[in-house]
PDB file of N, CA and C in Angstrom:
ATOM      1  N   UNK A   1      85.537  83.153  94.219  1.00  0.00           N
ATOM      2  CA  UNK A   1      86.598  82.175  94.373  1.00  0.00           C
ATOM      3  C   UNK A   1      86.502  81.577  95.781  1.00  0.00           C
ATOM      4  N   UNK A   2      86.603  80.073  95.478  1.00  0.00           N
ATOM      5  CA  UNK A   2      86.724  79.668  97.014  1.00  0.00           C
ATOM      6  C   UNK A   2      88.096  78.775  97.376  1.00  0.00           C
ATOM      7  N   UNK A   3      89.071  79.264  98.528  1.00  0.00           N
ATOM      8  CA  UNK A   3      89.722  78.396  99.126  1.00  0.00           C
ATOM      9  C   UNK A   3      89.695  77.713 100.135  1.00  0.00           C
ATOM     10  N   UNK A   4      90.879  76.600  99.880  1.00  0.00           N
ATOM     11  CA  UNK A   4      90.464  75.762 100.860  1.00  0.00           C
ATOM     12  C   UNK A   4      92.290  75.658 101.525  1.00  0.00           C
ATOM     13  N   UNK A   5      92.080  76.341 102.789  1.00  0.00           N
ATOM     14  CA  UNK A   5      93.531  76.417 103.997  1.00  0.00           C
ATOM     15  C   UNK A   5      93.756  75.000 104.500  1.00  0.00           C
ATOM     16  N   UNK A   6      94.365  74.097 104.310  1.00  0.00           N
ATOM     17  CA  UNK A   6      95.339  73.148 105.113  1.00  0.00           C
ATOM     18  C   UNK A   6      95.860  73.625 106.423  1.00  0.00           C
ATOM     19  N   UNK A   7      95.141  73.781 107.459  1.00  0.00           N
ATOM     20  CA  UNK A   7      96.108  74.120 108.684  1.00  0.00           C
ATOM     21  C   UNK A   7      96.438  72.976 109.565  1.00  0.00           C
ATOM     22  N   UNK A   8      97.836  73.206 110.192  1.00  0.00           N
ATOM     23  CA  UNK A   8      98.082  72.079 110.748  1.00  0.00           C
ATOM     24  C   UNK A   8      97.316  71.330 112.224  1.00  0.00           C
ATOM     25  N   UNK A   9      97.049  70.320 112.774  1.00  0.00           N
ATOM     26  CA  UNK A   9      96.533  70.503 113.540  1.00  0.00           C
ATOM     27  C   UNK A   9      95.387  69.341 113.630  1.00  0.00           C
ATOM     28  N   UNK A  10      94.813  69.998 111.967  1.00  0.00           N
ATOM     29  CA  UNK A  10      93.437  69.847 111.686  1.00  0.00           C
ATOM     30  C   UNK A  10      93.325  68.928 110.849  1.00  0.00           C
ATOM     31  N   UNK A  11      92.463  67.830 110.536  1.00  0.00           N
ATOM     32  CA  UNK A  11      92.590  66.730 109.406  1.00  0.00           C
ATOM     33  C   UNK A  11      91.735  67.518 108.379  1.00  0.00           C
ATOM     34  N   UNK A  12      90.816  68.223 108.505  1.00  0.00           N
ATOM     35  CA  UNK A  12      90.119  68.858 107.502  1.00  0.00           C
ATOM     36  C   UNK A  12      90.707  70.042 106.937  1.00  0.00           C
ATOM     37  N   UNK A  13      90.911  70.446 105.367  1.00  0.00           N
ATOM     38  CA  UNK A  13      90.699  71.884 105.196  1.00  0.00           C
ATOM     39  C   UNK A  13      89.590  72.630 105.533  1.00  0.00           C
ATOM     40  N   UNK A  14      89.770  73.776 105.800  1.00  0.00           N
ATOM     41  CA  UNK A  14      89.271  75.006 105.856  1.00  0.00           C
ATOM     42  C   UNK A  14      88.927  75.900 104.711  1.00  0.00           C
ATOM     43  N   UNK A  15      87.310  76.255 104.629  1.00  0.00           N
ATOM     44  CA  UNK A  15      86.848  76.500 103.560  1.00  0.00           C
ATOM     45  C   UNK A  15      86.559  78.048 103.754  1.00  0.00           C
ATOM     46  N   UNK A  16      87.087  78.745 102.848  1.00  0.00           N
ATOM     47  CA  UNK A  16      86.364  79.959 103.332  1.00  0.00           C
ATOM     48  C   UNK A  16      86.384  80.986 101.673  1.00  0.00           C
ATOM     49  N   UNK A  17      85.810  82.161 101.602  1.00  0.00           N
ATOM     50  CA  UNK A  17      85.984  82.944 100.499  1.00  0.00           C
ATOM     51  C   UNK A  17      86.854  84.316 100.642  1.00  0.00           C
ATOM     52  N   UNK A  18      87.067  84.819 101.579  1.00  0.00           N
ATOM     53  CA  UNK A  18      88.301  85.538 102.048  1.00  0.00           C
ATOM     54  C   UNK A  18      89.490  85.656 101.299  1.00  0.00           C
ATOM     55  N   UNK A  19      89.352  86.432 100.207  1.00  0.00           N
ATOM     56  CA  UNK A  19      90.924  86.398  99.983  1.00  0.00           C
ATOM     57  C   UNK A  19      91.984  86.634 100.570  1.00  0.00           C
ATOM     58  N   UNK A  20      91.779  87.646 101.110  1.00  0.00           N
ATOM     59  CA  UNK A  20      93.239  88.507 102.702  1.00  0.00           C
ATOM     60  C   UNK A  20      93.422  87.394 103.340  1.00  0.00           C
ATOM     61  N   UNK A  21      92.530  86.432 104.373  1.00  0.00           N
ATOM     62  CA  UNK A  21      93.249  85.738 104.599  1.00  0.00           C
ATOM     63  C   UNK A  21      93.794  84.240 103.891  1.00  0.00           C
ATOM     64  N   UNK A  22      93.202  83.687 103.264  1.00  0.00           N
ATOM     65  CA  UNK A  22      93.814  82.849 102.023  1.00  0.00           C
ATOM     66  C   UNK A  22      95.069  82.996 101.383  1.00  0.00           C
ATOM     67  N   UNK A  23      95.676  84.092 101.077  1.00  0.00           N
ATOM     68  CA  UNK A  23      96.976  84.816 100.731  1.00  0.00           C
ATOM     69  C   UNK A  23      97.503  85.112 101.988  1.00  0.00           C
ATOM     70  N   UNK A  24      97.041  85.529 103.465  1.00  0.00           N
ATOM     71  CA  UNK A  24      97.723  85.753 104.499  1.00  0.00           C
ATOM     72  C   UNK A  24      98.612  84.545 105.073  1.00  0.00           C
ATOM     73  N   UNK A  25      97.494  83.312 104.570  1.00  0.00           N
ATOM     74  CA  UNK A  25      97.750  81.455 104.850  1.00  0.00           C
ATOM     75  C   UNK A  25      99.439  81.177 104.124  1.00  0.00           C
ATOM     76  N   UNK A  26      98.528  81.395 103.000  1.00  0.00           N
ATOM     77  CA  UNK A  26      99.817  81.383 101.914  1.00  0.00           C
ATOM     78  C   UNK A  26     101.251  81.700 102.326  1.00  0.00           C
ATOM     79  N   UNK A  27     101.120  83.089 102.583  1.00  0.00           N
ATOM     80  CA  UNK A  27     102.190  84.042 103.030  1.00  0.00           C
ATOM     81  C   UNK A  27     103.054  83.183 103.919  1.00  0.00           C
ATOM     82  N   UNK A  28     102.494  82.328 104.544  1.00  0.00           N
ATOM     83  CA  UNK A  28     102.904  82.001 105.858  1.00  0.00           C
ATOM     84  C   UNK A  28     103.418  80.089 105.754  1.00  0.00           C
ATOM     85  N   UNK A  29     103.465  80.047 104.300  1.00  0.00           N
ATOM     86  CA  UNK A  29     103.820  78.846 104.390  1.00  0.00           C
ATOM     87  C   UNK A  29     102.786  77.592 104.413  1.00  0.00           C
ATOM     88  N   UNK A  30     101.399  78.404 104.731  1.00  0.00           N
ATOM     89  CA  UNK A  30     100.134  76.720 104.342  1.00  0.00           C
ATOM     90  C   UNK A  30      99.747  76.596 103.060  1.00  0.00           C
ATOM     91  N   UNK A  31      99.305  75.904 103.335  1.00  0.00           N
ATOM     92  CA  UNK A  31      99.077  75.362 101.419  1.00  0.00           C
ATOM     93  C   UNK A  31      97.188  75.467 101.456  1.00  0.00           C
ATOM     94  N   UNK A  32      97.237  76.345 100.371  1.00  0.00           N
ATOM     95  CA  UNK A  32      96.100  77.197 100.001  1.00  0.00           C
ATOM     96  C   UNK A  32      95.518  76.365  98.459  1.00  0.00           C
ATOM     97  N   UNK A  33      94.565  76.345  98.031  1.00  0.00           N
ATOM     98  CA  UNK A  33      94.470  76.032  96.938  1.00  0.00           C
ATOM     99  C   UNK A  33      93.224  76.283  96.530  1.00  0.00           C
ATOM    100  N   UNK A  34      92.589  76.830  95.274  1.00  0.00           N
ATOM    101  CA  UNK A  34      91.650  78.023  95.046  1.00  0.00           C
ATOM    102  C   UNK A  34      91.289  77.168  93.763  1.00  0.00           C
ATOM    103  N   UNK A  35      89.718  77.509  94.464  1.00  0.00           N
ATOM    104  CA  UNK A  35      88.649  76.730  93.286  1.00  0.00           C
ATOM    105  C   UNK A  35      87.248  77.340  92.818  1.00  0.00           C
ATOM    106  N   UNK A  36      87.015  77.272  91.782  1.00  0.00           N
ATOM    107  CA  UNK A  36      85.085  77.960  91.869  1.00  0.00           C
ATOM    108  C   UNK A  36      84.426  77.614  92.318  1.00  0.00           C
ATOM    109  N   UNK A  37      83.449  78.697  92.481  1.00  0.00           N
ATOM    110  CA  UNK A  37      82.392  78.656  93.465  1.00  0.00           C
ATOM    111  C   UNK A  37      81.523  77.133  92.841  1.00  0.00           C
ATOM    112  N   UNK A  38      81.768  76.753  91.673  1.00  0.00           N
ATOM    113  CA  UNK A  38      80.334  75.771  91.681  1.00  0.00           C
ATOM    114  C   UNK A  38      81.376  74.661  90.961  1.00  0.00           C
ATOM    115  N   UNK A  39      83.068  74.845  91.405  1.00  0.00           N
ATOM    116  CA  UNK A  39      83.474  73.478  91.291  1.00  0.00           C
ATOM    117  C   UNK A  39      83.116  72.300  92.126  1.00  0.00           C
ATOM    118  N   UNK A  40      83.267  71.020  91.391  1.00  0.00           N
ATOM    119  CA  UNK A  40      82.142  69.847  92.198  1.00  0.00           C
ATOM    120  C   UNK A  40      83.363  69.521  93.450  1.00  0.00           C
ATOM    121  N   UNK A  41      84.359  69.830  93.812  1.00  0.00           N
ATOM    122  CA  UNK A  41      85.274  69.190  94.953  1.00  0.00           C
ATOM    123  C   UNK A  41      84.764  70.175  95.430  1.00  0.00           C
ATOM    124  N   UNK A  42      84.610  71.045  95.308  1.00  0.00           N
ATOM    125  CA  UNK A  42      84.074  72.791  96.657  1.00  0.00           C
ATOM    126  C   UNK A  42      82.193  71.577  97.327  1.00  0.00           C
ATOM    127  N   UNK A  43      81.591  71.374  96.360  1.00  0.00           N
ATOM    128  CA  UNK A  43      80.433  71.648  96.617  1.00  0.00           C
ATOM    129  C   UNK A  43      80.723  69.865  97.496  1.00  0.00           C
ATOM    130  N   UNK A  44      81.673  69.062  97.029  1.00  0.00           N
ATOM    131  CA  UNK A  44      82.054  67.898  98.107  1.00  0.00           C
ATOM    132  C   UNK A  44      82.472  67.916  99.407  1.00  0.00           C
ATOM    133  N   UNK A  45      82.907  68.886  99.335  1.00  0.00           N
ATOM    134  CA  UNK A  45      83.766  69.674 100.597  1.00  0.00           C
ATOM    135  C   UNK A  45      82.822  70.073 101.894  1.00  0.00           C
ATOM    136  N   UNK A  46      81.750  70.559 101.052  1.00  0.00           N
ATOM    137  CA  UNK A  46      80.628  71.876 102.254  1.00  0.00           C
ATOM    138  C   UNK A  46      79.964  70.343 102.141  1.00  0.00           C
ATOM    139  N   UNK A  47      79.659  69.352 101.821  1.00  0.00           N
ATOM    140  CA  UNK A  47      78.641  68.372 101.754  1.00  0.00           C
ATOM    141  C   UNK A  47      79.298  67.660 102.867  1.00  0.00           C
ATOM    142  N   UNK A  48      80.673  67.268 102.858  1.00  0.00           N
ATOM    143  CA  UNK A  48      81.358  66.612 104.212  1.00  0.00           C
ATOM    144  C   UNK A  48      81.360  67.552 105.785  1.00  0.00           C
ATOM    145  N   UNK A  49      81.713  69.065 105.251  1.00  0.00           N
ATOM    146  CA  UNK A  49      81.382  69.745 106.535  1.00  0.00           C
ATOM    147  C   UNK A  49      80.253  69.571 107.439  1.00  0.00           C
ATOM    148  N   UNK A  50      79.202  69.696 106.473  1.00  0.00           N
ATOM    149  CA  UNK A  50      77.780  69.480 107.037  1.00  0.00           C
ATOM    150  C   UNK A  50      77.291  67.895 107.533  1.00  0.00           C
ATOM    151  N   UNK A  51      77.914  67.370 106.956  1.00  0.00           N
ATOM    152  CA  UNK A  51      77.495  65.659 107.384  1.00  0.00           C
ATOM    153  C   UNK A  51      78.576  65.313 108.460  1.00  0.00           C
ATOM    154  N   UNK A  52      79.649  66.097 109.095  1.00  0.00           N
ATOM    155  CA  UNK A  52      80.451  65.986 109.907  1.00  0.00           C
ATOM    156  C   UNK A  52      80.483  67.121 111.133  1.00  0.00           C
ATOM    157  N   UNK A  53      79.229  68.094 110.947  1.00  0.00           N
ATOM    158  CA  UNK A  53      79.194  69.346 111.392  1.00  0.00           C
ATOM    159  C   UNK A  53      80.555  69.918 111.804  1.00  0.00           C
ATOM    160  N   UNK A  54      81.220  69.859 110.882  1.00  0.00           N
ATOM    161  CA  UNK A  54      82.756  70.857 111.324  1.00  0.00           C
ATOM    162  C   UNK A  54      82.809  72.080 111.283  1.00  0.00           C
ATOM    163  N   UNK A  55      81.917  72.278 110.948  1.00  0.00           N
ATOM    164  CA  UNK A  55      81.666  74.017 111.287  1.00  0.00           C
ATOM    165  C   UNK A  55      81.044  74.704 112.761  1.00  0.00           C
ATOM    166  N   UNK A  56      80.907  73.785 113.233  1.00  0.00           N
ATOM    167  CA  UNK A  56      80.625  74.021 114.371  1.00  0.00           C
ATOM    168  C   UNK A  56      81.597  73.137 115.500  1.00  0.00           C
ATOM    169  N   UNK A  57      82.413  72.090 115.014  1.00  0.00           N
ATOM    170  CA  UNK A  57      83.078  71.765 115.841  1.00  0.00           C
ATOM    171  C   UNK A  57      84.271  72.134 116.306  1.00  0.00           C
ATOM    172  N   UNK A  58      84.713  73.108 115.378  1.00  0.00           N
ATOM    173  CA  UNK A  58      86.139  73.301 115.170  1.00  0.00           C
ATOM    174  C   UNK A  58      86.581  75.200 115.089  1.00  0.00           C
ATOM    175  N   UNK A  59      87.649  75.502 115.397  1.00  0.00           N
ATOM    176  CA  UNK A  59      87.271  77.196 115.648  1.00  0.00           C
ATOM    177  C   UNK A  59      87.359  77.852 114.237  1.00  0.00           C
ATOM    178  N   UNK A  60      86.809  78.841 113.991  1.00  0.00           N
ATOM    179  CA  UNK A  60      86.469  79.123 112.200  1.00  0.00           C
ATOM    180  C   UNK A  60      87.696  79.853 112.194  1.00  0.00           C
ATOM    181  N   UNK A  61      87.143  79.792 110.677  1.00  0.00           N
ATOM    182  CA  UNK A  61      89.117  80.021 110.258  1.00  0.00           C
ATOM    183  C   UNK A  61      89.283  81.799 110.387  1.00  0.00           C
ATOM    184  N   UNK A  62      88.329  82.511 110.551  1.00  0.00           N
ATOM    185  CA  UNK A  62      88.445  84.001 111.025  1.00  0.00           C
ATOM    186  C   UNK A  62      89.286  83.917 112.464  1.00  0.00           C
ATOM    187  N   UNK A  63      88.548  83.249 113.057  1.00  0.00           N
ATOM    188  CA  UNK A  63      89.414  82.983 114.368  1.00  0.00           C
ATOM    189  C   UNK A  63      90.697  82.727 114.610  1.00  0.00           C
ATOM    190  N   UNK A  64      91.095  81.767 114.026  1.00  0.00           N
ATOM    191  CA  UNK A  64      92.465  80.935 113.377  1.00  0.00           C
ATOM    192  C   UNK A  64      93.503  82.113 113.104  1.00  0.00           C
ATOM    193  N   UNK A  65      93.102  82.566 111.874  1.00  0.00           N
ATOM    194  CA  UNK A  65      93.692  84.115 111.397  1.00  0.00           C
ATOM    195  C   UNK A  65      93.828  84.934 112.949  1.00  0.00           C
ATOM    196  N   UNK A  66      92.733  85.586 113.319  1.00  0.00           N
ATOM    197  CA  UNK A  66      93.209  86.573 114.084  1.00  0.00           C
ATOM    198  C   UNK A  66      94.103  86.081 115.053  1.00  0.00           C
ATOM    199  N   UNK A  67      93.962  84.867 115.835  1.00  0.00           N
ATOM    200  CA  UNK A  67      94.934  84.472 116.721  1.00  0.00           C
ATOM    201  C   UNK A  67      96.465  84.412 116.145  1.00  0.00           C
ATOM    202  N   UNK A  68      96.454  83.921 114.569  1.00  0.00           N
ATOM    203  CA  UNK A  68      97.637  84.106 114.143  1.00  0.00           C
ATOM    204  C   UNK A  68      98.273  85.013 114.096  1.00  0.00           C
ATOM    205  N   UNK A  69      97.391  86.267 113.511  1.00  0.00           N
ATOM    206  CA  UNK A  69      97.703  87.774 113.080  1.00  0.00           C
ATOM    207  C   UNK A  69      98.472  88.098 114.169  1.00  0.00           C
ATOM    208  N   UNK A  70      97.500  88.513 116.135  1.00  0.00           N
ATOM    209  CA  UNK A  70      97.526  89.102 117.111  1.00  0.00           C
ATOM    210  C   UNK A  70      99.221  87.850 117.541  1.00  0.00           C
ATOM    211  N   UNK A  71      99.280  86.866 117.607  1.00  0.00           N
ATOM    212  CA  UNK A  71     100.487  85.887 118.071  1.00  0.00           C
ATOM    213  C   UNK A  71     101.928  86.509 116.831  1.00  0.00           C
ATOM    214  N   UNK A  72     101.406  86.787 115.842  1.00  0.00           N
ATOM    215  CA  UNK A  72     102.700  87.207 115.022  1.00  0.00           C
ATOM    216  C   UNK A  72     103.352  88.984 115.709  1.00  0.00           C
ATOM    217  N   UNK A  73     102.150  89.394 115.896  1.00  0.00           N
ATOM    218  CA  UNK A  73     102.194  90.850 116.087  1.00  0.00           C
ATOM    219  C   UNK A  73     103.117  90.756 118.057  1.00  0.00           C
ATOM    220  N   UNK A  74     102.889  89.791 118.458  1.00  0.00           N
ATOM    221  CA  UNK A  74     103.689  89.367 119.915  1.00  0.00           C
ATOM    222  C   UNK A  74     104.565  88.717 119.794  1.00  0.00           C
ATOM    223  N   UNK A  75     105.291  88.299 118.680  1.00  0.00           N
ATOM    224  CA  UNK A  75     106.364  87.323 118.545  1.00  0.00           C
ATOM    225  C   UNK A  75     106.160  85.723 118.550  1.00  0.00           C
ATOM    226  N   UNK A  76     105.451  85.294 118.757  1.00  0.00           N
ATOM    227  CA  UNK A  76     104.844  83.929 119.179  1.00  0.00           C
ATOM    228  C   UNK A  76     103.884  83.247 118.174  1.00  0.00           C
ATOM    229  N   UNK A  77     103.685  82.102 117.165  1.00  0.00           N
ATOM    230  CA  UNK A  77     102.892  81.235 116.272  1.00  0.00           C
ATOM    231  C   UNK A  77     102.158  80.752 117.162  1.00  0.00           C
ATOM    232  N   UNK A  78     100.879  81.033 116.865  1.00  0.00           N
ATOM    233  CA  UNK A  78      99.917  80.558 117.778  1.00  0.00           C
ATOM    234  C   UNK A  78      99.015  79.118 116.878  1.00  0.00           C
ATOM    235  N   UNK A  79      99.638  78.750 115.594  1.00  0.00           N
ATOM    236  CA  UNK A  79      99.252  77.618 114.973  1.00  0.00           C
ATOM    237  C   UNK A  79     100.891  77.044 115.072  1.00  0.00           C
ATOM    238  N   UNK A  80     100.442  75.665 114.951  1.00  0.00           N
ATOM    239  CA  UNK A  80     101.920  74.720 114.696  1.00  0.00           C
ATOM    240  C   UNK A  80     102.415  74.886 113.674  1.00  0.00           C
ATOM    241  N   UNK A  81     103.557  75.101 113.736  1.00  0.00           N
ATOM    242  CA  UNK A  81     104.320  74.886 112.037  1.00  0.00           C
ATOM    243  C   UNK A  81     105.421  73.681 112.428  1.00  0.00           C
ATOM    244  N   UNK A  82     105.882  73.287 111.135  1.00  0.00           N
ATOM    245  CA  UNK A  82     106.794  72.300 111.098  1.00  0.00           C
ATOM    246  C   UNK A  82     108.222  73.160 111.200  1.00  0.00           C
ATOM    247  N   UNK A  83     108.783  72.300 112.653  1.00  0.00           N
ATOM    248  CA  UNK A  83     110.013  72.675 112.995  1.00  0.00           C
ATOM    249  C   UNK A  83     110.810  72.011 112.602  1.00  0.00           C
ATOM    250  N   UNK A  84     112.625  72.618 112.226  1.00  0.00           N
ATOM    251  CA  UNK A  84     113.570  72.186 112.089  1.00  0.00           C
ATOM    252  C   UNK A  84     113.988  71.304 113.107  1.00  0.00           C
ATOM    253  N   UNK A  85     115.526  70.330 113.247  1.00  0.00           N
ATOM    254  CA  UNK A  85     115.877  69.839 114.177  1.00  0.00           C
ATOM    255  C   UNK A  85     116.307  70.590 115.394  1.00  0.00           C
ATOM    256  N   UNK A  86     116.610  71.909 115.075  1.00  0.00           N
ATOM    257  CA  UNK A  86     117.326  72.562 115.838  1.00  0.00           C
ATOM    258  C   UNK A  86     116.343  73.228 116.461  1.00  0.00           C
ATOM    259  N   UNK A  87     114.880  73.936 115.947  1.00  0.00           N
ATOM    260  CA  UNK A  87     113.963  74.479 116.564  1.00  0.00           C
ATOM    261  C   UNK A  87     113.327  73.575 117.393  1.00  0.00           C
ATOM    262  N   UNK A  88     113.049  72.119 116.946  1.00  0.00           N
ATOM    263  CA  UNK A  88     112.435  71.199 117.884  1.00  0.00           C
ATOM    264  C   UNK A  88     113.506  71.285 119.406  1.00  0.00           C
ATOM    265  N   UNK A  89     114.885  71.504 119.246  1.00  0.00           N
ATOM    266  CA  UNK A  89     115.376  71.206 120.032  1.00  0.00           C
ATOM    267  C   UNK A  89     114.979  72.682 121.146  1.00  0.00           C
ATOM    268  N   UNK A  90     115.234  73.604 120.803  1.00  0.00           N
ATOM    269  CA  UNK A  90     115.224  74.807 121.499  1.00  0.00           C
ATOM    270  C   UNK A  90     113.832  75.559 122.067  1.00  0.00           C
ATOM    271  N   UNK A  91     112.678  74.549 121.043  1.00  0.00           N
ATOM    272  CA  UNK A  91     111.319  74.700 121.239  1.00  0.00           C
ATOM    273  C   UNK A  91     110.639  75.266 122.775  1.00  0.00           C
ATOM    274  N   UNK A  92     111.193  74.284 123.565  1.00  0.00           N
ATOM    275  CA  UNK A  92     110.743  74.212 125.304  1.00  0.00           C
ATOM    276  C   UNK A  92     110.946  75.732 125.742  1.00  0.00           C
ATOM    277  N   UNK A  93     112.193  76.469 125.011  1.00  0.00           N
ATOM    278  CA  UNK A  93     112.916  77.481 125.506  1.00  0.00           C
ATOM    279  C   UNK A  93     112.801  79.057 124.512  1.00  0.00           C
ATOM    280  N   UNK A  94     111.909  78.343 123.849  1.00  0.00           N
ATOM    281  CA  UNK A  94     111.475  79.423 122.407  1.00  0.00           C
ATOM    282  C   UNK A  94     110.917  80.848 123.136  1.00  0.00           C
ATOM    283  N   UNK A  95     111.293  81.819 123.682  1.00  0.00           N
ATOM    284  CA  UNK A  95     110.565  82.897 124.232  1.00  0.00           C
ATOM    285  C   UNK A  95     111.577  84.432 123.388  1.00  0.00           C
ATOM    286  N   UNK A  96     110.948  85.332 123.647  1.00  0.00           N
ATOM    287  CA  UNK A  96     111.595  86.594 122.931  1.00  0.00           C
ATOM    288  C   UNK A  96     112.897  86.647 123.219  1.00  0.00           C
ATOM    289  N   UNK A  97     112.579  87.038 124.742  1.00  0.00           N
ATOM    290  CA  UNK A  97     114.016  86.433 125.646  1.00  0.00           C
ATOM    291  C   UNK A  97     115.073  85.888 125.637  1.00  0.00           C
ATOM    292  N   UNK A  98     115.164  84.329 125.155  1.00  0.00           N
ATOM    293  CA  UNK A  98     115.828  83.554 125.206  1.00  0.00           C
ATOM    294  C   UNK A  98     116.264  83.420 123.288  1.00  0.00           C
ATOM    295  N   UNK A  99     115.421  84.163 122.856  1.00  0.00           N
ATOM    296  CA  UNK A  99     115.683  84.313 121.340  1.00  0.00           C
ATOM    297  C   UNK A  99     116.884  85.177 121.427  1.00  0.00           C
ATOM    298  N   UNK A 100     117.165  86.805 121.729  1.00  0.00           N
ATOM    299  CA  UNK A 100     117.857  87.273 122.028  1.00  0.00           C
ATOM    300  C   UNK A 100     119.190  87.369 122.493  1.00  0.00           C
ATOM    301  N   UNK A 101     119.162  86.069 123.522  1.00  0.00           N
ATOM    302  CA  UNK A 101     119.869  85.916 124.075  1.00  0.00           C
ATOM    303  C   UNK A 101     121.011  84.779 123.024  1.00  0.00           C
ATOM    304  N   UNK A 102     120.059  84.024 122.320  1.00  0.00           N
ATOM    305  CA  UNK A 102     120.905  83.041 121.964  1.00  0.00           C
ATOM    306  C   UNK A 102     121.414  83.950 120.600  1.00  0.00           C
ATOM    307  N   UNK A 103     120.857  84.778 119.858  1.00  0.00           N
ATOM    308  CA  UNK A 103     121.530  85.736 118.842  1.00  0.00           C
ATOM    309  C   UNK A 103     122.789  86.438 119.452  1.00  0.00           C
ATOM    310  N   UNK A 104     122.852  86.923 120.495  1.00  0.00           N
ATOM    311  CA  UNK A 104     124.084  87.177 121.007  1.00  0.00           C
ATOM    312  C   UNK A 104     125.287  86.665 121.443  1.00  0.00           C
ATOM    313  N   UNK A 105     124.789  84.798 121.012  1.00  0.00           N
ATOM    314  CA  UNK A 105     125.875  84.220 120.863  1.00  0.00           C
ATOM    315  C   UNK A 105     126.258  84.055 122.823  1.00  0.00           C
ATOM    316  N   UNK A 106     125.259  83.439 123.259  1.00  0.00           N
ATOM    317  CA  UNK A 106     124.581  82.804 124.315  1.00  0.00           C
ATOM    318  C   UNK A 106     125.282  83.713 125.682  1.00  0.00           C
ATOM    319  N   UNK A 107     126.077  85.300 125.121  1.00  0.00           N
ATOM    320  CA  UNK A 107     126.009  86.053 126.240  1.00  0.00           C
ATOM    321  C   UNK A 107     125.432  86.817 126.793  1.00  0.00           C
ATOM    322  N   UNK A 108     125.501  86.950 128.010  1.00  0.00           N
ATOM    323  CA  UNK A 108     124.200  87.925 128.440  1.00  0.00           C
ATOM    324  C   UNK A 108     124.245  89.026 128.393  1.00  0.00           C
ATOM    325  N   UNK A 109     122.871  89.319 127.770  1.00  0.00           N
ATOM    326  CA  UNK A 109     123.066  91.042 127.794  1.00  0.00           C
ATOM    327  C   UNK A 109     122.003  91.924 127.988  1.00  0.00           C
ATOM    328  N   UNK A 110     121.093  90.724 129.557  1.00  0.00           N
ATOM    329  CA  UNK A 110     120.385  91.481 130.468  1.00  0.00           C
ATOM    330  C   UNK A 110     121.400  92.214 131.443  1.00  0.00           C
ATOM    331  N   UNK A 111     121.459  93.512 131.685  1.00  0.00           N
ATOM    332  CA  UNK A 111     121.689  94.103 132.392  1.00  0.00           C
ATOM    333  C   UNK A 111     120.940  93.737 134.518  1.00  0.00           C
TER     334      UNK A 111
END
């Protein structure tokens, strides 16, 4: 089976055979979409990579993943996602910290 990850960012999907992370994509809100190995849009796909060398221009999607994985595991999206109005607003100020702080209903409760 081969998918192809939509990440944001990027005008191209991301082609890979990975299921873990394809379902990890998923999990997370990108839009995944799964095709055979000798469907003719797959074999259109690797024909544009190569005539655009995006496989070498762009960071592979193993990479992508782990930065995501290791940024989830620290609190922090290390790919863009689409923010609300209210997250765009608080964005500048988005830290663990200041997460905390505003759950407490903006009192402090650094010691």
């Amino acid at each position: 089976m081969q998918y192809l990850i939509d990440v944001p960012g990027f005008t191209h999907p991301y082609l890979t055979t990975l299921a873990f992370i394809a379902h990890d994509f998923r999990k997370r809100g990108h839009r995944v979409s799964e095709h055979a190995f000798d469907s003719r849009y797959i074999i259109e796909v690797r024909f544009q990579e190569r005539k655009r060398k995006l496989a070498t221009s762009r960071p592979s999607m193993t990479e992508m993943w782990a930065k995501q994985f290791m940024s989830q595991r620290a609190g922090y999206s290390a790919i863009p996602t689409v923010l609300s109005q209210e997250d765009t607003r608080l964005d500048p100020f988005d830290t663990p910290r200041m997460r905390l702080y505003l759950l407490a209903g903006g009192r402090s409760w650094i010691q």
